[in-house]
Protein backbone atom coordinates (compact mmCIF):
# COMPACT_ATOMS: atom_id res chain seq x y z
CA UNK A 1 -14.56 25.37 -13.95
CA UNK A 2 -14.42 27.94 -11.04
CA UNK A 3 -12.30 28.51 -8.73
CA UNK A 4 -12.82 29.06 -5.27
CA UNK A 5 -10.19 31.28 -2.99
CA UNK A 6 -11.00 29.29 0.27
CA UNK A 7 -11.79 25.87 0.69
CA UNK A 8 -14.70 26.65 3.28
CA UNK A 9 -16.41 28.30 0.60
CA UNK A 10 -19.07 25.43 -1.23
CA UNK A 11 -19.93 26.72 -4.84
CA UNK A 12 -23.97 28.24 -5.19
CA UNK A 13 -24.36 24.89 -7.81
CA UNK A 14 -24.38 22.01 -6.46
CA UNK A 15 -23.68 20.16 -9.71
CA UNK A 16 -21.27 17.12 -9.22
CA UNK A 17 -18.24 19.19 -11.31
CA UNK A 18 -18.16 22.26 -8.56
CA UNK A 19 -18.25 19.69 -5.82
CA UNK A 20 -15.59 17.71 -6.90
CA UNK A 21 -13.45 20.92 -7.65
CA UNK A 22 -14.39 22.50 -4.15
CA UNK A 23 -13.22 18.87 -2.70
CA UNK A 24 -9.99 19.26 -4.53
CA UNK A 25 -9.57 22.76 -3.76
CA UNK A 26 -9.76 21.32 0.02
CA UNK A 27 -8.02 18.73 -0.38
CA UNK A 28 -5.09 20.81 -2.13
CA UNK A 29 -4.77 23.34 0.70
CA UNK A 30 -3.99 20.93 3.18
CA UNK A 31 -1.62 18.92 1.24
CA UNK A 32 -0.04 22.28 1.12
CA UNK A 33 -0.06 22.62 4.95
CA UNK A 34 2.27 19.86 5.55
CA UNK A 35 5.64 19.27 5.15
CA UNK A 36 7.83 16.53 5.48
CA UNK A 37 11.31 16.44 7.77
CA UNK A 38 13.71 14.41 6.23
CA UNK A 39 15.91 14.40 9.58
CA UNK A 40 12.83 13.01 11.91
CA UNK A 41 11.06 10.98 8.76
CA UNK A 42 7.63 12.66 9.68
CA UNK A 43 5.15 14.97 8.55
CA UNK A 44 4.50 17.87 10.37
CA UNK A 45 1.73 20.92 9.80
CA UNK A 46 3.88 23.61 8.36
CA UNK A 47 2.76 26.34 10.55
CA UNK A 48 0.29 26.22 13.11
CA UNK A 49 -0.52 29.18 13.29
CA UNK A 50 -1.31 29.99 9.83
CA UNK A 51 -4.54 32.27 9.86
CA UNK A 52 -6.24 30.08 7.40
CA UNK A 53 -6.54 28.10 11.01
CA UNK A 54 -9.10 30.82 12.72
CA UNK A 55 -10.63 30.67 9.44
CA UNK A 56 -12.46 27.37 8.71
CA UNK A 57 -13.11 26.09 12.33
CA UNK A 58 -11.67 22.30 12.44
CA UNK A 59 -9.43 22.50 9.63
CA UNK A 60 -6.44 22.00 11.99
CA UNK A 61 -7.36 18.94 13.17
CA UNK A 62 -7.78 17.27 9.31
CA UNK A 63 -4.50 19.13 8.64
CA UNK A 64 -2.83 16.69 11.90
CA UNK A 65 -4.92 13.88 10.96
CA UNK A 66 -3.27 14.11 7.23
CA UNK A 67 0.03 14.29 8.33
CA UNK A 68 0.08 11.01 11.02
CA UNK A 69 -1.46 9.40 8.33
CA UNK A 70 1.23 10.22 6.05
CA UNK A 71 3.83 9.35 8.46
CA UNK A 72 1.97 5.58 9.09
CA UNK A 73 1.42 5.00 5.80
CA UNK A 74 5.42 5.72 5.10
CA UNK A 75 6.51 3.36 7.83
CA UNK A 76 3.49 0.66 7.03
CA UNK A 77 5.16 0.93 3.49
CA UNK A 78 8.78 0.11 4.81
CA UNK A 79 7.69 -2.80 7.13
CA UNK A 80 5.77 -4.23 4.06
CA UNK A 81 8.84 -4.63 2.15
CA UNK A 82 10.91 -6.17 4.82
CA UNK A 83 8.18 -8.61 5.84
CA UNK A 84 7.75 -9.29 1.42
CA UNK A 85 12.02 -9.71 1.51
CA UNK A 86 11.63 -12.24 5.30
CA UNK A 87 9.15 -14.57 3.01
CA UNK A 88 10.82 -13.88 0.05
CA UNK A 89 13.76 -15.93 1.59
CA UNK A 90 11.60 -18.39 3.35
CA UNK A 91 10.69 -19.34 0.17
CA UNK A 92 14.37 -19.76 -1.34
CA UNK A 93 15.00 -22.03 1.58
CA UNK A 94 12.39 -24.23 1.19
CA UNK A 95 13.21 -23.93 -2.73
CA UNK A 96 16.64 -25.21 -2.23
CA UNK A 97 15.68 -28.07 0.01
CA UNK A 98 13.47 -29.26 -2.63
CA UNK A 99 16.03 -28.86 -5.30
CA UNK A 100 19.19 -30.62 -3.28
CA UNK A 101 16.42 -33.48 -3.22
CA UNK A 102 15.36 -33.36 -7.10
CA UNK A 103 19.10 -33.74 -7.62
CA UNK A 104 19.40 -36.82 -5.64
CA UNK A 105 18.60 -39.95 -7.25
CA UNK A 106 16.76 -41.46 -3.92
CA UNK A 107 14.28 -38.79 -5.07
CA UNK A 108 14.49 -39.32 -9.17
CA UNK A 109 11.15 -41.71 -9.43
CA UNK A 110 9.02 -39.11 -7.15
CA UNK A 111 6.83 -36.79 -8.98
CA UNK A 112 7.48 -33.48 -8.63
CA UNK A 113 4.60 -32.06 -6.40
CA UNK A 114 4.93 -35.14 -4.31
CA UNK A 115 8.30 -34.16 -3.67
CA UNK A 116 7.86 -30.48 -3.04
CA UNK A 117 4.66 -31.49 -0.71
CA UNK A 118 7.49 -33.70 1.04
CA UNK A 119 10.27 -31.01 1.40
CA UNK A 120 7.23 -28.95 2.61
CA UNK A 121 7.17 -31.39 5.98
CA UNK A 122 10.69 -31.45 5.94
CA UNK A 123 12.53 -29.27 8.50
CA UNK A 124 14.52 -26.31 6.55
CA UNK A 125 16.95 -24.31 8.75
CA UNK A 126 15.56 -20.75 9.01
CA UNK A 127 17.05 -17.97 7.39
CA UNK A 128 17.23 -15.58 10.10
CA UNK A 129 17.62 -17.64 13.31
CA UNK A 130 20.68 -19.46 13.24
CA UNK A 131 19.87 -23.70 15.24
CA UNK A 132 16.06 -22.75 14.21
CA UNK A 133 13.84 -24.52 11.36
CA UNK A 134 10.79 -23.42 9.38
CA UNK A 135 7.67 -24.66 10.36
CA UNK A 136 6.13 -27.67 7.99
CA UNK A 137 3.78 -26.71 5.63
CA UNK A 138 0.43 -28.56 4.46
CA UNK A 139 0.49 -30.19 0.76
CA UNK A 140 -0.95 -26.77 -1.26
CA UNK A 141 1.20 -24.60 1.01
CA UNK A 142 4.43 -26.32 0.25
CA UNK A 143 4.14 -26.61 -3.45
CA UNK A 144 3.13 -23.13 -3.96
CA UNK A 145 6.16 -21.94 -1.54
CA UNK A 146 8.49 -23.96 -3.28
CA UNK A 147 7.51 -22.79 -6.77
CA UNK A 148 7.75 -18.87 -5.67
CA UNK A 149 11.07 -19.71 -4.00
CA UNK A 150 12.59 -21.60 -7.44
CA UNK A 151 10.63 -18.45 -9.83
CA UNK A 152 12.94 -16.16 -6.99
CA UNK A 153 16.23 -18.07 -7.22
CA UNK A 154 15.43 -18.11 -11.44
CA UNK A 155 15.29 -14.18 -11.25
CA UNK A 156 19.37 -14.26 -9.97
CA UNK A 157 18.59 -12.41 -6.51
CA UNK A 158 19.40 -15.02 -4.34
CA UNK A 159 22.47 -16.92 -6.25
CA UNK A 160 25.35 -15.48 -3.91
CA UNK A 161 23.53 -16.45 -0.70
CA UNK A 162 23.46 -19.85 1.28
């Protein structure tokens, strides 16, 4: 394996290894070229006017386009997990409707998916809007919320809240 001082420079092979290593080479060097601040929560390129800039003509731009992507990708990843926690307790409502009901014997001689596809039509006050309910769900959707919500309230995260 060779390696290559810039990353404008393509080896004289052009076997798939010395590609791929000139690729990473590239792609290495402008990892380096952007840093993170930890105060703003966004990527920046380290210092614009590095000379490696004059160098390779359009390696600024790739260096920006690398660091807004790492800065969306960090704040895609933290709105993922708060949308994953909103359903996550969606589900527990609808799971605890469904088991007040399978407690109660007006409920005892229903089978159990006809009873979760019932507390699926049932209105289930929402867990983050206070005089608001959860919209009813069709017969597949409300037995497969229902089971996620009781697997969640098994796992112990969800015990100490209404």
């Amino acid at each position: 394996m060779r390696v290559i001082d810039s990353p404008s420079i393509v080896p004289d092979s052009h076997g798939d290894v010395d590609i791929v290593s000139a690729l990473n080479i590239a792609l290495a060097t402008i990892q380096d070229l952007v840093v993170y601040d930890d105060e703003l929560k966004k990527w920046f390129v380290a210092d614009e006017s590095d000379p490696l800039f004059v160098t390779v003509p359009g390696l600024i731009d790739h260096v920006r386009k690398f660091a807004h992507a790492n800065t969306q990708s960090k704040s895609q990843g933290a709105r993922a997990k708060d949308r994953r926690a909103k359903y996550d307790r969606r589900k527990v409502a609808r799971a605890r409707g469904y088991q007040k009901r399978r407690s109660d014997p007006l409920y005892g001689e229903m089978s159990d998916t006809d009873l979760k596809a019932l507390c699926g039509q049932r209105l289930v006050p929402a867990p983050f809007k206070p005089g608001k309910f959860l919209p009813a769900l069709a017969r597949s959707q409300a037995i497969a919320a229902i089971d996620a919500g009781v697997k969640l309230i098994e796992t112990g995260r969800f015990t100490l809240t209404a």
